[in-house]
PDB file of N, CA and C in Angstrom:
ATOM      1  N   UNK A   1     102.547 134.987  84.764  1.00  0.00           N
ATOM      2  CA  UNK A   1     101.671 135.640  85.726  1.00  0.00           C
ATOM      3  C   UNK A   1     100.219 135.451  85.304  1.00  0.00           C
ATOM      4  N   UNK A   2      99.236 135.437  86.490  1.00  0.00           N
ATOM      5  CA  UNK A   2      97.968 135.124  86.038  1.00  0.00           C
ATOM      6  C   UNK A   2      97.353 136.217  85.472  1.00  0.00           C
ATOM      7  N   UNK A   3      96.527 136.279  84.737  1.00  0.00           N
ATOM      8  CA  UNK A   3      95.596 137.036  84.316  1.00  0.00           C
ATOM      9  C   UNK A   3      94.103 137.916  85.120  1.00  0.00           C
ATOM     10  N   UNK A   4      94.716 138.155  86.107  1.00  0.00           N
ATOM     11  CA  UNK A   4      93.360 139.090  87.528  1.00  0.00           C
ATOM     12  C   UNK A   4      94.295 139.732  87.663  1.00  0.00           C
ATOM     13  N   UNK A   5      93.148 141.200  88.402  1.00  0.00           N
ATOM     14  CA  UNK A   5      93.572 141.824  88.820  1.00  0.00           C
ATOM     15  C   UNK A   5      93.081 142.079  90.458  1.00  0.00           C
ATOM     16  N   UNK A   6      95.232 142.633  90.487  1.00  0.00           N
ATOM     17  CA  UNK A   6      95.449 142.356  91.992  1.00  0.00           C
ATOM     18  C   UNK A   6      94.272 143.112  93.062  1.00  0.00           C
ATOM     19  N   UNK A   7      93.940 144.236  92.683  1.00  0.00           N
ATOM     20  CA  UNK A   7      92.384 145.143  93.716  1.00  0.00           C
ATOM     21  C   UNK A   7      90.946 144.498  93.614  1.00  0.00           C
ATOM     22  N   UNK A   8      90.529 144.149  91.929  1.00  0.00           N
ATOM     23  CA  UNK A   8      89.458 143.910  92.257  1.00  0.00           C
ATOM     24  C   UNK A   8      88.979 142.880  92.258  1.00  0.00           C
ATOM     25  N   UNK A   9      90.070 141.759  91.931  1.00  0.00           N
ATOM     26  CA  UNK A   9      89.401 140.364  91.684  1.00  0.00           C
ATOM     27  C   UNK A   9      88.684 139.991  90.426  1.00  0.00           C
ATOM     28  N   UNK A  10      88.663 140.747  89.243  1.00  0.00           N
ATOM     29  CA  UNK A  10      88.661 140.604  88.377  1.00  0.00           C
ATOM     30  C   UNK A  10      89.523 139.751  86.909  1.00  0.00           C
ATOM     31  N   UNK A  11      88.813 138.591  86.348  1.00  0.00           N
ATOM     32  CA  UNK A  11      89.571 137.341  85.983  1.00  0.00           C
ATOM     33  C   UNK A  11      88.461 137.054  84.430  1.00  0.00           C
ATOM     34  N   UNK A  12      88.947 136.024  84.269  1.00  0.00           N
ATOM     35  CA  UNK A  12      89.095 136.199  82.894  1.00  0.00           C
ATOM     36  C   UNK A  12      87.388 135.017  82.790  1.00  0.00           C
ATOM     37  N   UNK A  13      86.756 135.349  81.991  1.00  0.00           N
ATOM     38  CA  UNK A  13      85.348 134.314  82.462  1.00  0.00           C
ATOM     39  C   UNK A  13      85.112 134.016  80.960  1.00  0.00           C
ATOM     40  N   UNK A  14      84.367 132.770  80.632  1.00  0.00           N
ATOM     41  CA  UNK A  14      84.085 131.864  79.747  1.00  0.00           C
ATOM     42  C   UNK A  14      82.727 132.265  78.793  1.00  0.00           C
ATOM     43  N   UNK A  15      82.766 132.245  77.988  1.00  0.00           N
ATOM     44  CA  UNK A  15      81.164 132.404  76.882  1.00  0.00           C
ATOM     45  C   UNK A  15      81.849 131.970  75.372  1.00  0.00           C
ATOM     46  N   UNK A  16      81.075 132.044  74.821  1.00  0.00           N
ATOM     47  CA  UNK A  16      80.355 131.327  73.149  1.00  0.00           C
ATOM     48  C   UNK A  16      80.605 133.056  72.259  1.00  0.00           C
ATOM     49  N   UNK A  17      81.521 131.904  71.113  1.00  0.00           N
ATOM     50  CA  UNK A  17      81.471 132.860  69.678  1.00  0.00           C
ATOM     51  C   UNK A  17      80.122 132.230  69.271  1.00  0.00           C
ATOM     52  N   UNK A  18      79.282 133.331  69.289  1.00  0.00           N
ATOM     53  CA  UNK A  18      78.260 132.788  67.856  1.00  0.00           C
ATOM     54  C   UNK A  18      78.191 133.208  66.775  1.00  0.00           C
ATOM     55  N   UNK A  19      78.350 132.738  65.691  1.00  0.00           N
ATOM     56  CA  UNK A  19      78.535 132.864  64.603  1.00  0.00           C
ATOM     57  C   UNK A  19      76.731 133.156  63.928  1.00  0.00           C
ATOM     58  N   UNK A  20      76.797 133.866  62.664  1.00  0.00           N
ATOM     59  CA  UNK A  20      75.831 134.030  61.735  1.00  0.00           C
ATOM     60  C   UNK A  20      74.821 133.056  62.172  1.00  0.00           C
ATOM     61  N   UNK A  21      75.068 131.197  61.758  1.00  0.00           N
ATOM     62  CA  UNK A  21      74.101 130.377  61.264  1.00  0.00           C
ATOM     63  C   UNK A  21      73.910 129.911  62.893  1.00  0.00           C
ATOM     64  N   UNK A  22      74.449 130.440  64.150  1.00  0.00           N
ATOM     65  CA  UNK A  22      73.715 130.010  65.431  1.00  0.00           C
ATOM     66  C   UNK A  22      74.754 129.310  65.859  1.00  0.00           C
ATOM     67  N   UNK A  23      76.151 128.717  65.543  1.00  0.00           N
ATOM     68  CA  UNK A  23      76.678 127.552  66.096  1.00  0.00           C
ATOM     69  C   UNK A  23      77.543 128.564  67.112  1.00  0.00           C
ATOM     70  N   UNK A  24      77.936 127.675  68.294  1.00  0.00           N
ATOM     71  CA  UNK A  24      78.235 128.511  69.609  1.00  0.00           C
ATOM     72  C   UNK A  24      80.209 127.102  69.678  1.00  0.00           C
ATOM     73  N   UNK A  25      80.624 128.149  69.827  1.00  0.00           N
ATOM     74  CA  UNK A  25      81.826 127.854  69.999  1.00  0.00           C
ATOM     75  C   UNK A  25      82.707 128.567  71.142  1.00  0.00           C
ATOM     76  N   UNK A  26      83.403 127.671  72.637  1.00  0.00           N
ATOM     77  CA  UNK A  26      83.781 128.154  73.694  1.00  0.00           C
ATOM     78  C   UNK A  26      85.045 129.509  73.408  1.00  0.00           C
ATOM     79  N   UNK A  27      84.879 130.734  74.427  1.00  0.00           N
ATOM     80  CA  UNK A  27      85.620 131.307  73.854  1.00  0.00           C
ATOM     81  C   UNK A  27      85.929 131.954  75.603  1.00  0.00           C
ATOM     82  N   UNK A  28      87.167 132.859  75.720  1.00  0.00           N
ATOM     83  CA  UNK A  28      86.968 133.082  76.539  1.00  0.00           C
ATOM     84  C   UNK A  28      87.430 135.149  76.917  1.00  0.00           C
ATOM     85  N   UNK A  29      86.484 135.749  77.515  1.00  0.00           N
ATOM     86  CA  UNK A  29      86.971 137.664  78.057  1.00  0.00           C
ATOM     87  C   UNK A  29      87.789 137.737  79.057  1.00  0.00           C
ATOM     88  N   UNK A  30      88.741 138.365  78.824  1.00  0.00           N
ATOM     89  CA  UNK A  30      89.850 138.526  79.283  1.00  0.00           C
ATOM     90  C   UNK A  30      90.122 140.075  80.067  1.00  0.00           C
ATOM     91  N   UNK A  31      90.508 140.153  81.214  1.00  0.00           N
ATOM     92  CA  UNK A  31      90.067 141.792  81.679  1.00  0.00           C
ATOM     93  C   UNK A  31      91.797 142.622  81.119  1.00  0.00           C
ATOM     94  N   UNK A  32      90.689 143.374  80.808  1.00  0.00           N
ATOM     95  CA  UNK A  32      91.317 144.504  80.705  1.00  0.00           C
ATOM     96  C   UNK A  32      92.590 144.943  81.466  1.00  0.00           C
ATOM     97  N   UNK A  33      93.936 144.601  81.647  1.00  0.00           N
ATOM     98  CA  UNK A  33      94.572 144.935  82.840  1.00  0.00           C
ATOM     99  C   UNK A  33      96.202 145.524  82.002  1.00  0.00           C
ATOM    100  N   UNK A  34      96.525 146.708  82.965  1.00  0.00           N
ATOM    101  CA  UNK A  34      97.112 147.204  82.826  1.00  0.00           C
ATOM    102  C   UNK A  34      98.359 146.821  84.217  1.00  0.00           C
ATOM    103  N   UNK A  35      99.935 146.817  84.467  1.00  0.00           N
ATOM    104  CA  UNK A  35     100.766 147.118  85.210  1.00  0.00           C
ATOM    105  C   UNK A  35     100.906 148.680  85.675  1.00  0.00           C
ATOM    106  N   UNK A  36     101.314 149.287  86.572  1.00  0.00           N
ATOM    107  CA  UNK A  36     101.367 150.292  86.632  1.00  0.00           C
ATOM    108  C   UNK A  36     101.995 150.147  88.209  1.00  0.00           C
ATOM    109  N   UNK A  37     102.917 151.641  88.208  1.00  0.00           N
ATOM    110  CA  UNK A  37     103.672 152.005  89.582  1.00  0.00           C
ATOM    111  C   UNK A  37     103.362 153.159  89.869  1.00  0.00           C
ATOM    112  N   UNK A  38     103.226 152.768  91.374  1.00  0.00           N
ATOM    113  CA  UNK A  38     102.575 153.889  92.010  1.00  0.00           C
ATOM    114  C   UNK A  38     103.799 154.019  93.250  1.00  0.00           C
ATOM    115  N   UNK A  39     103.927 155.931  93.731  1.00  0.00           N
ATOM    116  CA  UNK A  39     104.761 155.932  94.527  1.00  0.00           C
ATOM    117  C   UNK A  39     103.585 156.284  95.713  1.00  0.00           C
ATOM    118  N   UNK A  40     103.395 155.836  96.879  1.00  0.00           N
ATOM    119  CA  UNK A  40     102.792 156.233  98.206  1.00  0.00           C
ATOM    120  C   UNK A  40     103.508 156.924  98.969  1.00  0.00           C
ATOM    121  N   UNK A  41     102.899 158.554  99.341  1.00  0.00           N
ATOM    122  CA  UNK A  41     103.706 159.162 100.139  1.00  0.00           C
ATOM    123  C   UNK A  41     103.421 158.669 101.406  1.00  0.00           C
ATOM    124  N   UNK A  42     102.341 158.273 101.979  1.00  0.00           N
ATOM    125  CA  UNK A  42     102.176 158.102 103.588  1.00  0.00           C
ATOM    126  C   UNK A  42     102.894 157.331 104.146  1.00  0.00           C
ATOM    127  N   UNK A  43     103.848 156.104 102.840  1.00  0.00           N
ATOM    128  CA  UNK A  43     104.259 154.554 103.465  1.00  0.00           C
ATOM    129  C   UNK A  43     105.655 154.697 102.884  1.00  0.00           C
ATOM    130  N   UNK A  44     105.705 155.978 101.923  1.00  0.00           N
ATOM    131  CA  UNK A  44     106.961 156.192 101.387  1.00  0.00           C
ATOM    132  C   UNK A  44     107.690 154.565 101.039  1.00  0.00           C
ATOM    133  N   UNK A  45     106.550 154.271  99.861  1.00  0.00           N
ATOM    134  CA  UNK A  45     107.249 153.271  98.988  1.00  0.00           C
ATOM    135  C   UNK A  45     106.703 153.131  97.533  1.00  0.00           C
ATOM    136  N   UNK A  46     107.411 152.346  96.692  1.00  0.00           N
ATOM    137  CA  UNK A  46     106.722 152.659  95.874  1.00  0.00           C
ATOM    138  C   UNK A  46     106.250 151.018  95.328  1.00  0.00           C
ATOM    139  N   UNK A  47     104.699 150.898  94.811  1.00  0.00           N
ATOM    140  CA  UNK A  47     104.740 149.513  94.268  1.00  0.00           C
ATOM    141  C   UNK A  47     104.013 149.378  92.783  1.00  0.00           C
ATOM    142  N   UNK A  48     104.380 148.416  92.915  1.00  0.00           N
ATOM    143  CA  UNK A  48     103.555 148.062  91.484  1.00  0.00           C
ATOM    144  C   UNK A  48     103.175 147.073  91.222  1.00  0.00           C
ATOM    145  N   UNK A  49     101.460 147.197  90.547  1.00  0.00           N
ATOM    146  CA  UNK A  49     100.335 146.058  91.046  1.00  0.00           C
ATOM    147  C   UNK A  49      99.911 146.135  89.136  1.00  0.00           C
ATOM    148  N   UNK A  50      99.285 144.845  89.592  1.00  0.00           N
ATOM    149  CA  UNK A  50      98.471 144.479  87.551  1.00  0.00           C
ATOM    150  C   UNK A  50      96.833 144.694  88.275  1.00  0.00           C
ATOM    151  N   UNK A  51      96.418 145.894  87.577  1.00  0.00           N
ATOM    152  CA  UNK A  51      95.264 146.531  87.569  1.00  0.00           C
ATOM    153  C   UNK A  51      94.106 146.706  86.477  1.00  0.00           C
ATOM    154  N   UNK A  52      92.660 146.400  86.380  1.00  0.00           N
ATOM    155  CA  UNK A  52      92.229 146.545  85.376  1.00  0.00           C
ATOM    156  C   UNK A  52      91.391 147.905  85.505  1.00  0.00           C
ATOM    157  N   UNK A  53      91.253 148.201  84.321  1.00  0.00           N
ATOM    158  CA  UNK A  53      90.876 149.577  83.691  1.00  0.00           C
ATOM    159  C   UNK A  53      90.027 150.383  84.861  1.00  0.00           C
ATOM    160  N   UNK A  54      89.232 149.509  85.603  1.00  0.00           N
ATOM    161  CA  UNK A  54      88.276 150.317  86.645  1.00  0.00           C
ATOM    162  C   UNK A  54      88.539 150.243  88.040  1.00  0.00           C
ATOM    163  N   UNK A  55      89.916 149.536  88.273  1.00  0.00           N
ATOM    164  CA  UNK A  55      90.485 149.837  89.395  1.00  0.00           C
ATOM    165  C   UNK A  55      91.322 150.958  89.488  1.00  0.00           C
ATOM    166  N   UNK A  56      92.131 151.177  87.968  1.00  0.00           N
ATOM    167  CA  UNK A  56      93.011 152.529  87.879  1.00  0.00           C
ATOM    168  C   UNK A  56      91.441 153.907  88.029  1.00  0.00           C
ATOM    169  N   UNK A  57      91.198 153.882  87.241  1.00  0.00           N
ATOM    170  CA  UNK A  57      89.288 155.094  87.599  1.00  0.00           C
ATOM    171  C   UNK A  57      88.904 155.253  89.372  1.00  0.00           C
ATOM    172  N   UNK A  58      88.930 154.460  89.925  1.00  0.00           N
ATOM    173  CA  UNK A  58      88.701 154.339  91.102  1.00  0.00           C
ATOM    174  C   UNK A  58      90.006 154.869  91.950  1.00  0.00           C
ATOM    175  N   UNK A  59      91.250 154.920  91.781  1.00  0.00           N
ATOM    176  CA  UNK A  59      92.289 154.764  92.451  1.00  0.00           C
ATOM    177  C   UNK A  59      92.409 156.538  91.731  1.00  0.00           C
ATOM    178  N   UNK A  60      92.439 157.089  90.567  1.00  0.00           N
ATOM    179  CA  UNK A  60      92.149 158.203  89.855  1.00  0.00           C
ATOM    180  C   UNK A  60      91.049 159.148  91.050  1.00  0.00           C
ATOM    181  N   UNK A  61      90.509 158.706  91.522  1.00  0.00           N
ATOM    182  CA  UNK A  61      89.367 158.837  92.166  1.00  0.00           C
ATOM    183  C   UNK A  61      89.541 159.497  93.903  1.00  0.00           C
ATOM    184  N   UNK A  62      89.661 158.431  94.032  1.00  0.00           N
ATOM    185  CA  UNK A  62      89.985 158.150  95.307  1.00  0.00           C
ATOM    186  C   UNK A  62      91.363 158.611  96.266  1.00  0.00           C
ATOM    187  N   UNK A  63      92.278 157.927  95.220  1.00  0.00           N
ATOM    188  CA  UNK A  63      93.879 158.492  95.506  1.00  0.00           C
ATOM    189  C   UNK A  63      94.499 156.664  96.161  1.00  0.00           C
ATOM    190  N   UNK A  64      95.650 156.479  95.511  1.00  0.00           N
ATOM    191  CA  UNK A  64      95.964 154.922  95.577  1.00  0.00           C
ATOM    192  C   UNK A  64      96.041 154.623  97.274  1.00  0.00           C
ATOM    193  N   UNK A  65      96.409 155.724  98.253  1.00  0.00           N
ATOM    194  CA  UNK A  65      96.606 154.902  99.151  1.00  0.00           C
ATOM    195  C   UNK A  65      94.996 154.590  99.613  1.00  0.00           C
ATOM    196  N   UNK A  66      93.952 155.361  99.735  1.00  0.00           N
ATOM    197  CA  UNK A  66      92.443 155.498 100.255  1.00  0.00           C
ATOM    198  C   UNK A  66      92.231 154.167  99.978  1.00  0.00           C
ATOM    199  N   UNK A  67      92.361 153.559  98.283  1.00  0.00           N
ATOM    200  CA  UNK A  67      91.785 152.835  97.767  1.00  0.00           C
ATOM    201  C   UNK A  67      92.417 151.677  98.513  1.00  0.00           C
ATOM    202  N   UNK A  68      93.299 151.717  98.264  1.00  0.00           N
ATOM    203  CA  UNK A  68      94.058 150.140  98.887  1.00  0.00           C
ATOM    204  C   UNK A  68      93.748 149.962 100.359  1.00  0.00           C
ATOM    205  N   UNK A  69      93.468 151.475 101.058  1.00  0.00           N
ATOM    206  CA  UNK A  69      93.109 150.764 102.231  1.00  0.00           C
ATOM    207  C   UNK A  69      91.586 150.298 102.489  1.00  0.00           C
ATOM    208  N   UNK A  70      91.186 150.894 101.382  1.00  0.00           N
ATOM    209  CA  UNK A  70      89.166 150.196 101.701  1.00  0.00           C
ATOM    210  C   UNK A  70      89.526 148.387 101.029  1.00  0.00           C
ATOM    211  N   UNK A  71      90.091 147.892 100.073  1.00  0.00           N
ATOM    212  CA  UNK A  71      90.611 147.105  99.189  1.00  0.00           C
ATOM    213  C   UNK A  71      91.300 146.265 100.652  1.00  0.00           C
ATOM    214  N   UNK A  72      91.938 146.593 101.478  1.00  0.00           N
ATOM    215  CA  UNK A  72      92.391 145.688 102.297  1.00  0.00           C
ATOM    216  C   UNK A  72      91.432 145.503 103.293  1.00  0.00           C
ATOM    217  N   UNK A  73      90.703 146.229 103.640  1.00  0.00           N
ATOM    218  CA  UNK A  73      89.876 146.446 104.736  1.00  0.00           C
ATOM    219  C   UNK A  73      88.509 145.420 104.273  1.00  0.00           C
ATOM    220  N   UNK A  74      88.107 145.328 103.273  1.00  0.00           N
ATOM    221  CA  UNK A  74      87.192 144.505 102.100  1.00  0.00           C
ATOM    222  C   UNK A  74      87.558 143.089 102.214  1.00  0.00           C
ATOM    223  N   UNK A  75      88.809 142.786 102.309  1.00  0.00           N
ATOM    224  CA  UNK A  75      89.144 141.322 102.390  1.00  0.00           C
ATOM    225  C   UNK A  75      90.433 141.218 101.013  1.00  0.00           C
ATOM    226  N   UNK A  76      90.697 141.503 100.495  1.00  0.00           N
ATOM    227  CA  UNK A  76      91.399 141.281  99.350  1.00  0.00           C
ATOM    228  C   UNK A  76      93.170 141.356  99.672  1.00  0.00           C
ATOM    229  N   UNK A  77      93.775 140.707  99.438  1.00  0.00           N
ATOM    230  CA  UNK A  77      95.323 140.752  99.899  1.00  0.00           C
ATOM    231  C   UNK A  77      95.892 141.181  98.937  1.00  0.00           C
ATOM    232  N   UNK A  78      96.154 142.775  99.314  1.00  0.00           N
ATOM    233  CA  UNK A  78      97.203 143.630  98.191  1.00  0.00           C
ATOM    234  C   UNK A  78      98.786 143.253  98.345  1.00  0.00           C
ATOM    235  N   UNK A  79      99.047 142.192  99.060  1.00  0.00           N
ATOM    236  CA  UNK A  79     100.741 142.363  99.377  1.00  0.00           C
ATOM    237  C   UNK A  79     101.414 143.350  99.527  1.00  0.00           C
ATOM    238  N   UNK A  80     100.548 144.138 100.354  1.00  0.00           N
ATOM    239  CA  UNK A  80     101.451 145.527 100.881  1.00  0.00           C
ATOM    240  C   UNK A  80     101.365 145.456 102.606  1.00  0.00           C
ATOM    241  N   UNK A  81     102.334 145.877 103.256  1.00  0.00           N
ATOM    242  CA  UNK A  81     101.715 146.627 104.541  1.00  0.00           C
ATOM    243  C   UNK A  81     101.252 147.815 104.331  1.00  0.00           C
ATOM    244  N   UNK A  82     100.156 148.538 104.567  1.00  0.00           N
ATOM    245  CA  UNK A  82      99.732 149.604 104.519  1.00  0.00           C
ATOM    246  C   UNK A  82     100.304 150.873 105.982  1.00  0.00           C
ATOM    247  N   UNK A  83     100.892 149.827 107.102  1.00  0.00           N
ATOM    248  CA  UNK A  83     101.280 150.228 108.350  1.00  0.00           C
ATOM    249  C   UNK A  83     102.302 151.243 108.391  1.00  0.00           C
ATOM    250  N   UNK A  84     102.379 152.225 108.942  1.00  0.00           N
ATOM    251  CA  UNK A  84     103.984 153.080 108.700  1.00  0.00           C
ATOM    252  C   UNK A  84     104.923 152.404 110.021  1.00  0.00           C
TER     253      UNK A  84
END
């Protein structure tokens, strides 16, 4: 499985170890992502998405179904129907 996460589009991006004497060597940050299942009462199902740290805060926030529906509404394809 790839390394993003499924809400925010968040992926893994490229920069330099630099070391002490200046020399820059390719390295690469990796997000933060957690799996996690969530049950939705409105759609009465339950799913489970690979999320990084500030999509779970937001979804904490918000409440998973709100989020997924601004998240679909945004452009992003959660592979859910959100429809009852």
């Amino acid at each position: 499985m790839s390394r993003v996460c499924q809400l925010t589009g968040k992926r893994p991006i490229t920069g330099n170890n630099v070391s002490h004497s200046k020399r820059r060597t390719k390295r690469r940050f990796l997000p933060n992502l957690h799996t996690k299942k969530f049950y939705i009462p409105e759609i009465d199902k339950s799913v489970t998405l690979k999320l990084s740290s500030s999509a779970l805060r937001n979804i904490n926030k918000l409440g998973v179904y709100e989020y997924l529906k601004r998240q679909e509404k945004a452009g992003f394809d959660i592979g859910i129907e959100l429809k009852k």
